[in-house]
N, C-alpha and C. Protein backbone atom coordinates (compact mmCIF):
# COMPACT_ATOMS: atom_id res chain seq x y z
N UNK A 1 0.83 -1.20 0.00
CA UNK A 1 0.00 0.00 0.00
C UNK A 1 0.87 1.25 0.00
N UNK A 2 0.28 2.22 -0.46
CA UNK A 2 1.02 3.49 -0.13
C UNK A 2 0.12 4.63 -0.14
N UNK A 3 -0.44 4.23 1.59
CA UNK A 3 -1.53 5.27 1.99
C UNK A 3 -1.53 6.49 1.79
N UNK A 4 -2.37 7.34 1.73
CA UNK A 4 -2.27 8.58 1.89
C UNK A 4 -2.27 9.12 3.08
N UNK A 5 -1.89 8.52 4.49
CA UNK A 5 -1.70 9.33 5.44
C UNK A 5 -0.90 8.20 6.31
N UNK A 6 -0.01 7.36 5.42
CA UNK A 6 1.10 6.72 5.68
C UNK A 6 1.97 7.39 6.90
N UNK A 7 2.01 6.39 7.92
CA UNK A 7 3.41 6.88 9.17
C UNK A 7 4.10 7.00 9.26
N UNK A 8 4.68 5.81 7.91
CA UNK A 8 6.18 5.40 7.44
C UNK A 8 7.10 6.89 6.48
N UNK A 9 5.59 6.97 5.83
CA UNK A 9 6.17 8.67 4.64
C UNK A 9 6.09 9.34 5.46
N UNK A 10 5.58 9.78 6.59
CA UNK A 10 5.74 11.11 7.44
C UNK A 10 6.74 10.93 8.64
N UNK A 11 7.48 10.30 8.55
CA UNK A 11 8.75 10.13 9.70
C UNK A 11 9.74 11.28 9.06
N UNK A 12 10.69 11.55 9.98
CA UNK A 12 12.11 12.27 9.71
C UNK A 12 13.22 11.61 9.17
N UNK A 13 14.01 11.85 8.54
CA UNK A 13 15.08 11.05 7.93
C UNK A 13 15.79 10.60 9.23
N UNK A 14 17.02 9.62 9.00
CA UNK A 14 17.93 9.01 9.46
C UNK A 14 17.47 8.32 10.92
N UNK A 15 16.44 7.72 11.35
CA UNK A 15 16.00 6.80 11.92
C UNK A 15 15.93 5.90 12.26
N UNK A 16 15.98 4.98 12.88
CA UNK A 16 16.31 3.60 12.97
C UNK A 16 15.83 2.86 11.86
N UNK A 17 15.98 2.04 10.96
CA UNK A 17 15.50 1.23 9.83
C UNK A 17 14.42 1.12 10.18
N UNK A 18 13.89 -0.03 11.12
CA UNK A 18 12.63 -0.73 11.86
C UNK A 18 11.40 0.43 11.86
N UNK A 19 11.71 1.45 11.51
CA UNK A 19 10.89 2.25 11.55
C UNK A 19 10.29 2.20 10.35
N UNK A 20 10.83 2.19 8.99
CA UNK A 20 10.45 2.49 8.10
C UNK A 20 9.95 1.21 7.50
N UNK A 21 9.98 0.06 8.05
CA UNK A 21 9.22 -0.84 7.79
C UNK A 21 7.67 -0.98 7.38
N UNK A 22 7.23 -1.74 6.34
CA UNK A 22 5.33 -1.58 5.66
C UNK A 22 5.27 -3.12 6.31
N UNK A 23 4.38 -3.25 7.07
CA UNK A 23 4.14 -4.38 7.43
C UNK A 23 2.77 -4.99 7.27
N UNK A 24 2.26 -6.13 6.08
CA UNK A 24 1.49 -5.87 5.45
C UNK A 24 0.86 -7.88 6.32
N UNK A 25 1.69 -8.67 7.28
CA UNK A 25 1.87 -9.59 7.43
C UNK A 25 0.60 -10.22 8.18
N UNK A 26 -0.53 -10.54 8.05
CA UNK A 26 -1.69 -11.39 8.30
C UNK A 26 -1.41 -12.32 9.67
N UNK A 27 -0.30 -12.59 9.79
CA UNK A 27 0.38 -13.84 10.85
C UNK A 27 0.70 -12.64 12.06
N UNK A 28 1.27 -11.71 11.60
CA UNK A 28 1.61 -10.86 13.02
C UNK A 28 -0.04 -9.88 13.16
N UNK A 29 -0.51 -9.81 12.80
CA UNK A 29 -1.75 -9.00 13.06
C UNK A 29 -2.87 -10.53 14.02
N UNK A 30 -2.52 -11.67 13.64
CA UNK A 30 -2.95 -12.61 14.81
C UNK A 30 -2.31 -12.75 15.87
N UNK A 31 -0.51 -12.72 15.67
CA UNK A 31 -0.11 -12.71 17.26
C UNK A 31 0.33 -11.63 17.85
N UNK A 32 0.42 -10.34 17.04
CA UNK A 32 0.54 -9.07 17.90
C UNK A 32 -0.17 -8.21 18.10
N UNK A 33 -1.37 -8.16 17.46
CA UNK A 33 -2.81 -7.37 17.29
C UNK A 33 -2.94 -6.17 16.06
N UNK A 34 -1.79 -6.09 15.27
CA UNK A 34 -1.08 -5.00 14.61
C UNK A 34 -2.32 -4.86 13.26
N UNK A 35 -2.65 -3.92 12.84
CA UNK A 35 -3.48 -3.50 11.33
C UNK A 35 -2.87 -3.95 10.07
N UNK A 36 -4.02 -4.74 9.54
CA UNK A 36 -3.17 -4.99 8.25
C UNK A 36 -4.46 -4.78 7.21
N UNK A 37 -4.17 -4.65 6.06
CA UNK A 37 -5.53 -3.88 5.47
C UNK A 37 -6.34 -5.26 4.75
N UNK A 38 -5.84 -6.36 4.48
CA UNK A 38 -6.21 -7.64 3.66
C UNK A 38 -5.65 -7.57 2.49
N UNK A 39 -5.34 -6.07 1.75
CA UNK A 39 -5.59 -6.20 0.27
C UNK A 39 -4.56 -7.07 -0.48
N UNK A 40 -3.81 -7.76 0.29
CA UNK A 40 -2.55 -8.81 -0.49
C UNK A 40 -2.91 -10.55 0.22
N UNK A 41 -4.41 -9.95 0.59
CA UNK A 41 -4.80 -11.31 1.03
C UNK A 41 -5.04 -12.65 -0.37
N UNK A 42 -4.48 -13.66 -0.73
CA UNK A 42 -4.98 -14.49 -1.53
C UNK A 42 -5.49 -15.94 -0.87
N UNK A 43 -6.49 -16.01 -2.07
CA UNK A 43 -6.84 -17.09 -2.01
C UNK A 43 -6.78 -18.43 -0.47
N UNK A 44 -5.44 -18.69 -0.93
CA UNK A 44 -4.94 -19.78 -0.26
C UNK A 44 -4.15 -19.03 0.97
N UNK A 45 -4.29 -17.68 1.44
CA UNK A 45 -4.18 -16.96 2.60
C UNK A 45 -5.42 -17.30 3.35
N UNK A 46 -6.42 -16.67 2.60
CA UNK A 46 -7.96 -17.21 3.26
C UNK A 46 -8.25 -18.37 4.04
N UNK A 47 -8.07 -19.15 3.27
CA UNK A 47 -8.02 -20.90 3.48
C UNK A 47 -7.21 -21.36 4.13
N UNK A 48 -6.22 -20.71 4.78
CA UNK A 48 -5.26 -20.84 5.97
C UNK A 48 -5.59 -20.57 7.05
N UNK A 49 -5.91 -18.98 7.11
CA UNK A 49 -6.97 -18.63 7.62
C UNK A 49 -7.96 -19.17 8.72
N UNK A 50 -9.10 -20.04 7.53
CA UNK A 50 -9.98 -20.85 8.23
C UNK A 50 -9.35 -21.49 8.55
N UNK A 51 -8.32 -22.44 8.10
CA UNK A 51 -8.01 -23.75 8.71
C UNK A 51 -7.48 -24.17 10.08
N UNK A 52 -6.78 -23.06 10.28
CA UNK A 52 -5.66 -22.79 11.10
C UNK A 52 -6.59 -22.04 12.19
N UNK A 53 -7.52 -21.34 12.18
CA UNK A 53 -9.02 -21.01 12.61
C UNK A 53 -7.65 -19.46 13.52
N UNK A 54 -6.95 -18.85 12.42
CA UNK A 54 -5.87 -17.88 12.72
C UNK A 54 -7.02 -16.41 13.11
N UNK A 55 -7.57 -16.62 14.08
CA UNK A 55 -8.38 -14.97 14.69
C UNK A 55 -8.49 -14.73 15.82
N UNK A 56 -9.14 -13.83 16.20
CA UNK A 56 -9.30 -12.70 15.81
C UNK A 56 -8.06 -11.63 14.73
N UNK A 57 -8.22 -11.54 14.15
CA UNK A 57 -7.22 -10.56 12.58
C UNK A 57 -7.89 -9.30 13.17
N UNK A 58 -6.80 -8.26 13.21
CA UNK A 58 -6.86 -6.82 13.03
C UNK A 58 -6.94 -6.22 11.60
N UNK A 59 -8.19 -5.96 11.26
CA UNK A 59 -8.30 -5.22 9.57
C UNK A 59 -8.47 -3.75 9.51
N UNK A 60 -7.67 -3.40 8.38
CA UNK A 60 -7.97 -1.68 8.19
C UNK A 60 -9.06 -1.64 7.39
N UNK A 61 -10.55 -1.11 7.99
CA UNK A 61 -11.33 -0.60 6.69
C UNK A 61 -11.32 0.53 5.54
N UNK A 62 -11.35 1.47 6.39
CA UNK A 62 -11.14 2.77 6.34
C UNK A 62 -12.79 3.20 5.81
N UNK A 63 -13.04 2.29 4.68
CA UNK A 63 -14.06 2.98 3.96
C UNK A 63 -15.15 0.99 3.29
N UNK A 64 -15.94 1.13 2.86
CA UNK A 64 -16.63 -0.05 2.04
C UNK A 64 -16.60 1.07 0.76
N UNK A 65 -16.82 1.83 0.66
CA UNK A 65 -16.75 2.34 -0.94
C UNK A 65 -15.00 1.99 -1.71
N UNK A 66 -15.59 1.35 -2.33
CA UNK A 66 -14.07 0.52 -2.96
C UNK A 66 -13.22 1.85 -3.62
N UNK A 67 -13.88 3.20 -4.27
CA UNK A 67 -12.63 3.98 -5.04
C UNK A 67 -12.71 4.89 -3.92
N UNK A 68 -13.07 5.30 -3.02
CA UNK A 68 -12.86 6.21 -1.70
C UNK A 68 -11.56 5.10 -0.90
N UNK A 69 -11.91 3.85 -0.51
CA UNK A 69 -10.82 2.72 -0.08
C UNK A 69 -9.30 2.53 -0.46
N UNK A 70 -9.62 2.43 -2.21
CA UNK A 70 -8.43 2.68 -2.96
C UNK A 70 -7.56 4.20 -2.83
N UNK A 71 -7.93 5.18 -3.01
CA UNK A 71 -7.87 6.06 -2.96
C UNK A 71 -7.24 6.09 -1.71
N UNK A 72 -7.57 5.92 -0.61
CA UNK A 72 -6.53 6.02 1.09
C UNK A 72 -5.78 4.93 0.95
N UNK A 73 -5.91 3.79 0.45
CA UNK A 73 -4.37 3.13 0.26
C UNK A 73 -3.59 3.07 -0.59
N UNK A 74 -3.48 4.32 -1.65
CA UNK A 74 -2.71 4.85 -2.35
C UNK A 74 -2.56 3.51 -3.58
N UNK A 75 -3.71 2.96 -4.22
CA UNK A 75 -3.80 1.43 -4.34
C UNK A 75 -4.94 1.62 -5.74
N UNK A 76 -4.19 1.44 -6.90
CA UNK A 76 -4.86 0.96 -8.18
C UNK A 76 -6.51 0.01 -8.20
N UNK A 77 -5.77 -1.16 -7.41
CA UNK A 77 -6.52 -2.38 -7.41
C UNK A 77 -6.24 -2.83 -6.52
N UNK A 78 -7.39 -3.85 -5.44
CA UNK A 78 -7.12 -4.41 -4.45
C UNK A 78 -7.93 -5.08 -4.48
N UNK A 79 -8.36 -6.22 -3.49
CA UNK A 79 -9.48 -6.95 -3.29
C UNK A 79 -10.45 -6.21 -2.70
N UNK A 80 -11.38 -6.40 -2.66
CA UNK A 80 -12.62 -5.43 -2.13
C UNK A 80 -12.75 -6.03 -1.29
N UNK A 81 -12.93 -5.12 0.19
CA UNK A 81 -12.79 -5.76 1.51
C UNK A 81 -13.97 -6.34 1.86
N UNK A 82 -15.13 -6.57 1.10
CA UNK A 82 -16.49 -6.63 1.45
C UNK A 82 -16.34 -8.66 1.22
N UNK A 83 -15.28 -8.19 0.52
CA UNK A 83 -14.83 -9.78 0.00
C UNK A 83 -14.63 -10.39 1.16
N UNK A 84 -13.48 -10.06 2.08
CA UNK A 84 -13.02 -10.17 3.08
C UNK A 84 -13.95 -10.73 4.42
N UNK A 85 -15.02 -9.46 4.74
CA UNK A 85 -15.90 -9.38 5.41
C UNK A 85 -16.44 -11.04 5.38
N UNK A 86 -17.06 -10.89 4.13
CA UNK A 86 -18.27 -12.15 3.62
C UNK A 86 -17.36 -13.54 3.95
N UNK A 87 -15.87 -13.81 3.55
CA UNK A 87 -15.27 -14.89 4.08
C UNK A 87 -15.50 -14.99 5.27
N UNK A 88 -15.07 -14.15 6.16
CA UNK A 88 -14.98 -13.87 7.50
C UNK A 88 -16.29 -14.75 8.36
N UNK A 89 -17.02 -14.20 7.68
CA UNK A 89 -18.57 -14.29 8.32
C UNK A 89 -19.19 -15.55 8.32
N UNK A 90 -18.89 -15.84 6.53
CA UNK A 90 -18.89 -17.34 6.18
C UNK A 90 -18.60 -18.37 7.37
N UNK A 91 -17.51 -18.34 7.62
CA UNK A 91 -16.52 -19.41 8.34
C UNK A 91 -16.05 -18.82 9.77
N UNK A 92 -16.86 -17.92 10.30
CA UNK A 92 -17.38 -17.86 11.42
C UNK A 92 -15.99 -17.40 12.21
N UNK A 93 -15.05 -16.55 11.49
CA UNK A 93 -14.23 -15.95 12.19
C UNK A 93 -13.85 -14.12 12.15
N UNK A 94 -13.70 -13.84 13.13
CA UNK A 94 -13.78 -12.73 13.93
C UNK A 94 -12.74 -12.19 13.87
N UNK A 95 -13.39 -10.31 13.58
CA UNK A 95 -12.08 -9.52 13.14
C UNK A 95 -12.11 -8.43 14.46
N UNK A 96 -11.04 -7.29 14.57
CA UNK A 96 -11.49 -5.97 14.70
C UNK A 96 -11.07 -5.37 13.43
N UNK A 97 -11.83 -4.40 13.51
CA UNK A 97 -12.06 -3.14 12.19
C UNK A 97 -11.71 -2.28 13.05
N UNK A 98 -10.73 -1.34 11.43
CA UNK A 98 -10.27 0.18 12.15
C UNK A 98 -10.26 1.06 11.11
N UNK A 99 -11.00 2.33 10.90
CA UNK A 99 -11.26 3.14 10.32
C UNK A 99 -10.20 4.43 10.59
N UNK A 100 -9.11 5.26 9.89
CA UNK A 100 -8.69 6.16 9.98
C UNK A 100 -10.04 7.06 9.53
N UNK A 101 -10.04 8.54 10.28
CA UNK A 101 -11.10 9.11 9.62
C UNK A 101 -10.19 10.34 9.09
N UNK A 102 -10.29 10.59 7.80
CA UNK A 102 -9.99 11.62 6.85
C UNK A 102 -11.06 12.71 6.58
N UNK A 103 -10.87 13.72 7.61
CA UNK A 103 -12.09 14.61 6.91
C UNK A 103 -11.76 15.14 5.76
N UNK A 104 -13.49 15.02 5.40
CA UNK A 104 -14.12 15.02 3.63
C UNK A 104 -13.78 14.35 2.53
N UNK A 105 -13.56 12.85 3.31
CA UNK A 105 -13.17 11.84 2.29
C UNK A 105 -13.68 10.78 3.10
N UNK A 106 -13.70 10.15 4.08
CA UNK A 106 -14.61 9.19 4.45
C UNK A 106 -16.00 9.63 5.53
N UNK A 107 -15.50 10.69 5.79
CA UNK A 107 -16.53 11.17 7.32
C UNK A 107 -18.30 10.86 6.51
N UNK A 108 -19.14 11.62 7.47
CA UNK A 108 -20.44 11.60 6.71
C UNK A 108 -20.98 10.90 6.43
N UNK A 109 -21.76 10.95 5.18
CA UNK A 109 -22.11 9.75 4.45
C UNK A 109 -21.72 8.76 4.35
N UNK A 110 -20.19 9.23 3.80
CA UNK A 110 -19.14 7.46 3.54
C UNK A 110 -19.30 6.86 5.03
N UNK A 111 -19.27 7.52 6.46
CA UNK A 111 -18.26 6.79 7.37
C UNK A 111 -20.11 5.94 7.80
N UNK A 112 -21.11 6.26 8.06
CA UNK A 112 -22.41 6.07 8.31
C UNK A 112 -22.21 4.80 7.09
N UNK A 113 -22.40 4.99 6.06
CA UNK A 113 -22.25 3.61 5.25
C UNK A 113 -21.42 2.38 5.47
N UNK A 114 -20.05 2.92 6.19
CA UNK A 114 -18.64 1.98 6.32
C UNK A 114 -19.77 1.40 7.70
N UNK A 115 -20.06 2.12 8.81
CA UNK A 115 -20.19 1.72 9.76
C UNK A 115 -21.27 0.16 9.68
N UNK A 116 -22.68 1.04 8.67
CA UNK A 116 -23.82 -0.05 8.71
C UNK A 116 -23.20 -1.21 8.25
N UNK A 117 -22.39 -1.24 6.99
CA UNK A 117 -22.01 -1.99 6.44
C UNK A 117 -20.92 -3.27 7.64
N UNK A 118 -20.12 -2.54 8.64
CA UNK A 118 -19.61 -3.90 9.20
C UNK A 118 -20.19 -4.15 10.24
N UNK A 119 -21.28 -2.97 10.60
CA UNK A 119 -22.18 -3.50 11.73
C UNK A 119 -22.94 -4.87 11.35
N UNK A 120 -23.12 -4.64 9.83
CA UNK A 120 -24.15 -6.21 9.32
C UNK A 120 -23.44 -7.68 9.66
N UNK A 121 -22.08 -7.37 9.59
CA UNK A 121 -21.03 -8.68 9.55
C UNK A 121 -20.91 -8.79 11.43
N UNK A 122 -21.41 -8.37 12.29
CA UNK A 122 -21.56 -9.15 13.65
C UNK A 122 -22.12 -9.90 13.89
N UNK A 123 -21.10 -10.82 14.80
CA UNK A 123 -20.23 -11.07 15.50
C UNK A 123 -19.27 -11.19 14.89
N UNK A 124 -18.96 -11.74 13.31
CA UNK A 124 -17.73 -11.70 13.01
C UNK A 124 -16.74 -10.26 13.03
N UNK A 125 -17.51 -9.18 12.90
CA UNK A 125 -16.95 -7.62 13.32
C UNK A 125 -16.88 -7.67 14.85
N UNK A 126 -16.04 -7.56 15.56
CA UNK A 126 -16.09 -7.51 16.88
C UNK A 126 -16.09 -6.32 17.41
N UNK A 127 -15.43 -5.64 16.49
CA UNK A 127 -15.33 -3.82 17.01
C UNK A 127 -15.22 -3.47 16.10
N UNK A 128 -14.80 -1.74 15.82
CA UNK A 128 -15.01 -0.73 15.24
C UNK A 128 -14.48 0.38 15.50
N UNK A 129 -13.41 0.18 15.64
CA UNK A 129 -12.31 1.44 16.07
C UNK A 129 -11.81 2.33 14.78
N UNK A 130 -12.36 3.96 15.59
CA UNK A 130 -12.16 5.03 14.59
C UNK A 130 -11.20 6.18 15.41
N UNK A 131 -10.41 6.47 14.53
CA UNK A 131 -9.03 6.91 14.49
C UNK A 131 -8.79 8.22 14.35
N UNK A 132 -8.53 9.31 14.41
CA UNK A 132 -8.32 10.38 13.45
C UNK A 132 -7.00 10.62 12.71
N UNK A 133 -7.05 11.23 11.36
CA UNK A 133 -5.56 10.48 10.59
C UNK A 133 -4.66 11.26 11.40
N UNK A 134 -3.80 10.66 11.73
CA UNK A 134 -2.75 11.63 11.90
C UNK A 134 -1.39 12.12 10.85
N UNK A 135 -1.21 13.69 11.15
CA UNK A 135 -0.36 13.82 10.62
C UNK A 135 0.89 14.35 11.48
N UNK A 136 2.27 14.85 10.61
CA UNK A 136 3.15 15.37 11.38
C UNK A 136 3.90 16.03 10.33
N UNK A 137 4.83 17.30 10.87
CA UNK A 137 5.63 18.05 9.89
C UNK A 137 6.26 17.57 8.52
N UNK A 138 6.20 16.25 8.55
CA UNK A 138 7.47 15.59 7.33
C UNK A 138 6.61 15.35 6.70
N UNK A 139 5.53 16.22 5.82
CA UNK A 139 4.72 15.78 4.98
C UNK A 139 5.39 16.44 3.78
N UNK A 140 6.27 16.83 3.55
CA UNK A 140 6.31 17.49 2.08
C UNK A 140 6.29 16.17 1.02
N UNK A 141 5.58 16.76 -0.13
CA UNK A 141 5.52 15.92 -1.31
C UNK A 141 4.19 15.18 -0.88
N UNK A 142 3.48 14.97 0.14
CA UNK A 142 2.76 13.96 -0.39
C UNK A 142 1.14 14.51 -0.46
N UNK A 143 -0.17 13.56 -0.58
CA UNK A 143 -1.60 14.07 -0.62
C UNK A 143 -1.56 14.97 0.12
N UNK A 144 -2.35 16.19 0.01
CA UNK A 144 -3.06 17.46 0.69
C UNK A 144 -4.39 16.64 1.75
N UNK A 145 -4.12 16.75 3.01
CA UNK A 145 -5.01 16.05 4.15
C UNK A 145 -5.49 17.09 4.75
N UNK A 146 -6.97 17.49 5.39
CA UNK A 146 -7.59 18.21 5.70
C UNK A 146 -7.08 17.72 7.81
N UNK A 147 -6.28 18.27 8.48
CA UNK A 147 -6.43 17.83 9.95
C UNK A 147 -7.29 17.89 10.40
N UNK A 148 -7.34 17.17 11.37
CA UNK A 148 -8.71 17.36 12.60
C UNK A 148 -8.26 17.84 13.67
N UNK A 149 -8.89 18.51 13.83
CA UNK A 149 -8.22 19.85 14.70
C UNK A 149 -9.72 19.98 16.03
N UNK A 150 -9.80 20.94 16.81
CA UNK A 150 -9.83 20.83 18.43
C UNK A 150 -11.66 20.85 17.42
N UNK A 151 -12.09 21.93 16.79
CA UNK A 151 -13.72 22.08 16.26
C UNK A 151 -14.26 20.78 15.65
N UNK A 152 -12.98 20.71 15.10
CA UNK A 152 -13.65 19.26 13.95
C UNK A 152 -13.82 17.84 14.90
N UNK A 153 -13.10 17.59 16.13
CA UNK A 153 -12.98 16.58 17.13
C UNK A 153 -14.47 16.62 17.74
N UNK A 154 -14.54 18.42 18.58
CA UNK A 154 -15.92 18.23 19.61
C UNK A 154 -17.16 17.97 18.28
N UNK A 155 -17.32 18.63 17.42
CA UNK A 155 -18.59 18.48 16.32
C UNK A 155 -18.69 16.97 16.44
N UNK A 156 -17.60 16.11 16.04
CA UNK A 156 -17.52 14.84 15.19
C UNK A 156 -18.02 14.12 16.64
N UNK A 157 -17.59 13.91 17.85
CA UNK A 157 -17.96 13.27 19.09
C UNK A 157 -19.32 13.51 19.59
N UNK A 158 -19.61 14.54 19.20
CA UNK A 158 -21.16 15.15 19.27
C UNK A 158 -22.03 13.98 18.69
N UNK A 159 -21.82 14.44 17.23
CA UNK A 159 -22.77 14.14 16.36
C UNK A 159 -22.51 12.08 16.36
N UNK A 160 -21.62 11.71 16.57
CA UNK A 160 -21.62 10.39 16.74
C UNK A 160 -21.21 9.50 17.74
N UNK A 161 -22.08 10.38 19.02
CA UNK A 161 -22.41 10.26 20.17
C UNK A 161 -23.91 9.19 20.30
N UNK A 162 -24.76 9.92 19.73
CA UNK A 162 -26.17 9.18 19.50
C UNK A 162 -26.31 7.76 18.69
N UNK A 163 -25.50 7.80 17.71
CA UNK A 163 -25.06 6.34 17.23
C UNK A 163 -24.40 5.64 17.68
N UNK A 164 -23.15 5.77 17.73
CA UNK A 164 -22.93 4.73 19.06
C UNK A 164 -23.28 4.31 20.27
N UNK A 165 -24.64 5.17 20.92
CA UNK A 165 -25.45 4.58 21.85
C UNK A 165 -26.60 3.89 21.76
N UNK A 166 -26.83 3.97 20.02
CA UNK A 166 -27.47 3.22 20.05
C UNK A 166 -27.42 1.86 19.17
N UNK A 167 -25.86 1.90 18.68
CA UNK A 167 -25.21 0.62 18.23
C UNK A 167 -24.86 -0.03 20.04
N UNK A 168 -24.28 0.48 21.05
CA UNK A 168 -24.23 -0.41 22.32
C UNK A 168 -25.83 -0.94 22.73
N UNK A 169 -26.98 -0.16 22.35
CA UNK A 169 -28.24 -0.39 22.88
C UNK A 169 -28.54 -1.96 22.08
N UNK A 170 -28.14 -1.87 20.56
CA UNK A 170 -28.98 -2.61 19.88
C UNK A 170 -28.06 -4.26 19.83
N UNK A 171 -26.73 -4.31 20.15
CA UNK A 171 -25.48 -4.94 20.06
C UNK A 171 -25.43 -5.74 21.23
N UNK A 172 -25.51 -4.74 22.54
CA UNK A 172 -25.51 -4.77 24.27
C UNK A 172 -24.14 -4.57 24.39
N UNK A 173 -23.17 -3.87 23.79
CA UNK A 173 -21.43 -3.71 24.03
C UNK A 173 -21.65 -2.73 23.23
N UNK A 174 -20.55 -2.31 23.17
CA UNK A 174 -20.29 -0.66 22.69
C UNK A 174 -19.03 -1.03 21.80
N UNK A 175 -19.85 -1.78 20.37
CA UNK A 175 -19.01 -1.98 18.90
C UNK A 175 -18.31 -0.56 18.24
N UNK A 176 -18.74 0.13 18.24
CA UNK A 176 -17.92 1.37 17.95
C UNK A 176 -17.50 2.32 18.89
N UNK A 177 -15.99 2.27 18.87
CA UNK A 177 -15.27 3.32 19.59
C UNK A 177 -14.09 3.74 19.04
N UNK A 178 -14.07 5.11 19.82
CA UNK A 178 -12.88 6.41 19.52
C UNK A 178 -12.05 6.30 20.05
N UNK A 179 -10.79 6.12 19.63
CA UNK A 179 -9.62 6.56 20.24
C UNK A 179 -9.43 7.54 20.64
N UNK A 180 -8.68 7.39 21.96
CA UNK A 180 -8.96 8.84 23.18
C UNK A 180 -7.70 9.85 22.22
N UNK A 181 -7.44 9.11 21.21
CA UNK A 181 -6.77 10.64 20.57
C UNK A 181 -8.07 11.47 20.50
N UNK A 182 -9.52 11.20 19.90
CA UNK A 182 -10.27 11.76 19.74
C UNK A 182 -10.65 13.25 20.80
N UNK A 183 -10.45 12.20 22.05
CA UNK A 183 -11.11 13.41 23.11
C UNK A 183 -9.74 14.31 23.59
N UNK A 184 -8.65 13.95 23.66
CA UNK A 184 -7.43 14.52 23.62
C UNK A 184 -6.97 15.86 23.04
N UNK A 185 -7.59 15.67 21.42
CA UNK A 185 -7.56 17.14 20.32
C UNK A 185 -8.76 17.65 20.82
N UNK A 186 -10.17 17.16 20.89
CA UNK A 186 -11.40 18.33 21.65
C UNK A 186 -10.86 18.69 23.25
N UNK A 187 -9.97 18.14 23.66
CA UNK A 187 -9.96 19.02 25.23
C UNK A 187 -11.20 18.47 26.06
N UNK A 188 -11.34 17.48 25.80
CA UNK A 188 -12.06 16.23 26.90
C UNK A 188 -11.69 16.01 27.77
N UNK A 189 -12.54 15.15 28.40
CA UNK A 189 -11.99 14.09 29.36
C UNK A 189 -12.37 12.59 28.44
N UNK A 190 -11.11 12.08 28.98
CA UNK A 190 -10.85 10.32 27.74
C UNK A 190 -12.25 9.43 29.11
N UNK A 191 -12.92 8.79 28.25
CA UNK A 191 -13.67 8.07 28.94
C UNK A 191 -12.71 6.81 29.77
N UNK A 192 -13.34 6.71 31.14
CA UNK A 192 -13.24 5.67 31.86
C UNK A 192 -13.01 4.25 31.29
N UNK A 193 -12.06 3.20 32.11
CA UNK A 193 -11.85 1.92 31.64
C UNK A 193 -13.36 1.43 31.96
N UNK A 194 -13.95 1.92 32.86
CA UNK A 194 -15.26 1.46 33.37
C UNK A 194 -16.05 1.40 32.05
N UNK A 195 -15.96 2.38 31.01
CA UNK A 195 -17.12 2.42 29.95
C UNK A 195 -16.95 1.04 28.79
N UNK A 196 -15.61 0.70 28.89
CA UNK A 196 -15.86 -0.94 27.86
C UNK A 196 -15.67 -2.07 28.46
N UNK A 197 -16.25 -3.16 28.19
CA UNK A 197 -16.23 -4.52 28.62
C UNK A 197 -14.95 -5.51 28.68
N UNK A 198 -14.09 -5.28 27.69
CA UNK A 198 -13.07 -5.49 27.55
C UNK A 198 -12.00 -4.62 26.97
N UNK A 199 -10.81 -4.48 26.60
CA UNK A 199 -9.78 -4.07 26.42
C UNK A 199 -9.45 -4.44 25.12
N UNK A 200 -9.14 -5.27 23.87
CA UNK A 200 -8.82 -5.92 22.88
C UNK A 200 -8.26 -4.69 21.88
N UNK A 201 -7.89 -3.42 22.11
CA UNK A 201 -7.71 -2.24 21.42
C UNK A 201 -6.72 -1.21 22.45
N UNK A 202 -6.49 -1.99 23.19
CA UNK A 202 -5.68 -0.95 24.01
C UNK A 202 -4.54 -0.33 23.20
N UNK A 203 -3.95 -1.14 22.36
CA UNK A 203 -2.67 -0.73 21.80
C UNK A 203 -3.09 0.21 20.67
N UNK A 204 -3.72 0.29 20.40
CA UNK A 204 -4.67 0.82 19.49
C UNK A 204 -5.38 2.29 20.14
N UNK A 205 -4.77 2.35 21.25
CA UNK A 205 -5.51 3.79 21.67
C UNK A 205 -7.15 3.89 21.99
């Protein structure tokens, strides 16, 4: 992949190597919890997969609209993650999902669609962790990214406040959540360990 709000392109030169590593590996996203997006998933990856019954998998959605999708992983062609999903579901194994949110490229409409869409695939969706992209000074040369900044944080927590209470109402767990980067840039307070049932995203913010 070569995202558009890549961590690896926004580092500083002369760094430790290990840093600049793309780690795209299906096997470490089962034993270290790490994001991997599927799109170099084949075939006979799948079928390992099941066999090996290798889950809960950490997946990047970002988006279900396949040229909004492409488009954030800097990516011609990929498998369409819906592909992904439907295996998943099939054969009765269980992901978390993680959405970077890019304002005015997935928010809105798109992110309300991404959401219904892996809300349909539960239990095999186990969560729903949304992100805000981050950036940092070493962006020269690459996509023009709109930040999310302290207005765009409180609006966005506002307004998808009421849906996620009533995805925990309709679910009985609270499938979609924010990374306390979220409440961090609005000048919050980060919700209590008390407010989730389990932990499975800690590293994940």
């Amino acid at each position: 992949c070569n995202c558009v709000f890549c961590f690896v392109h926004q580092l500083p030169d002369n760094m430790r190597k290990s840093l600049y590593v793309k780690d795209e590996d299906y096997r470490l996203s089962f034993l270290q919890g790490s994001y991997v997006t599927g799109t170099n998933l084949k075939d006979s990856d799948l079928e390992r997969i099941r066999d090996q019954r290798l889950h809960p998998l950490y997946l990047s959605a970002h988006a279900v609209n396949e040229e909004i999708r492409r488009y954030l992983l800097g990516l011609k062609k990929a498998r369409p993650f819906i592909e992904v999903l439907e295996f998943f579901h099939k054969n009765r194994l269980q992901m978390h999902t993680q959405i970077v949110l890019a304002p005015k490229i997935n928010d809105g409409v798109e992110l309300e669609r991404t959401l219904s869409t892996l809300l349909s695939f539960h239990p095999s969706v186990q969560s729903i962790a949304i992100v805000p992209v981050g950036m940092t000074k070493w962006r020269d040369g690459l996509p023009e990214l709109t930040a999310v900044d302290r207005v765009y944080a409180r609006k966005f927590i506002r307004d998808l406040k009421p849906r996620m209470k009533q995805v925990e109402e309709q679910f009985g767990e609270p499938l979609v959540l924010l990374s306390d980067e979220w409440y961090l840039i609005a000048g919050l307070s980060v919700p209590s360990y008390r407010k989730y049932p389990d932990l499975p995203l800690l590293g994940n913010g």
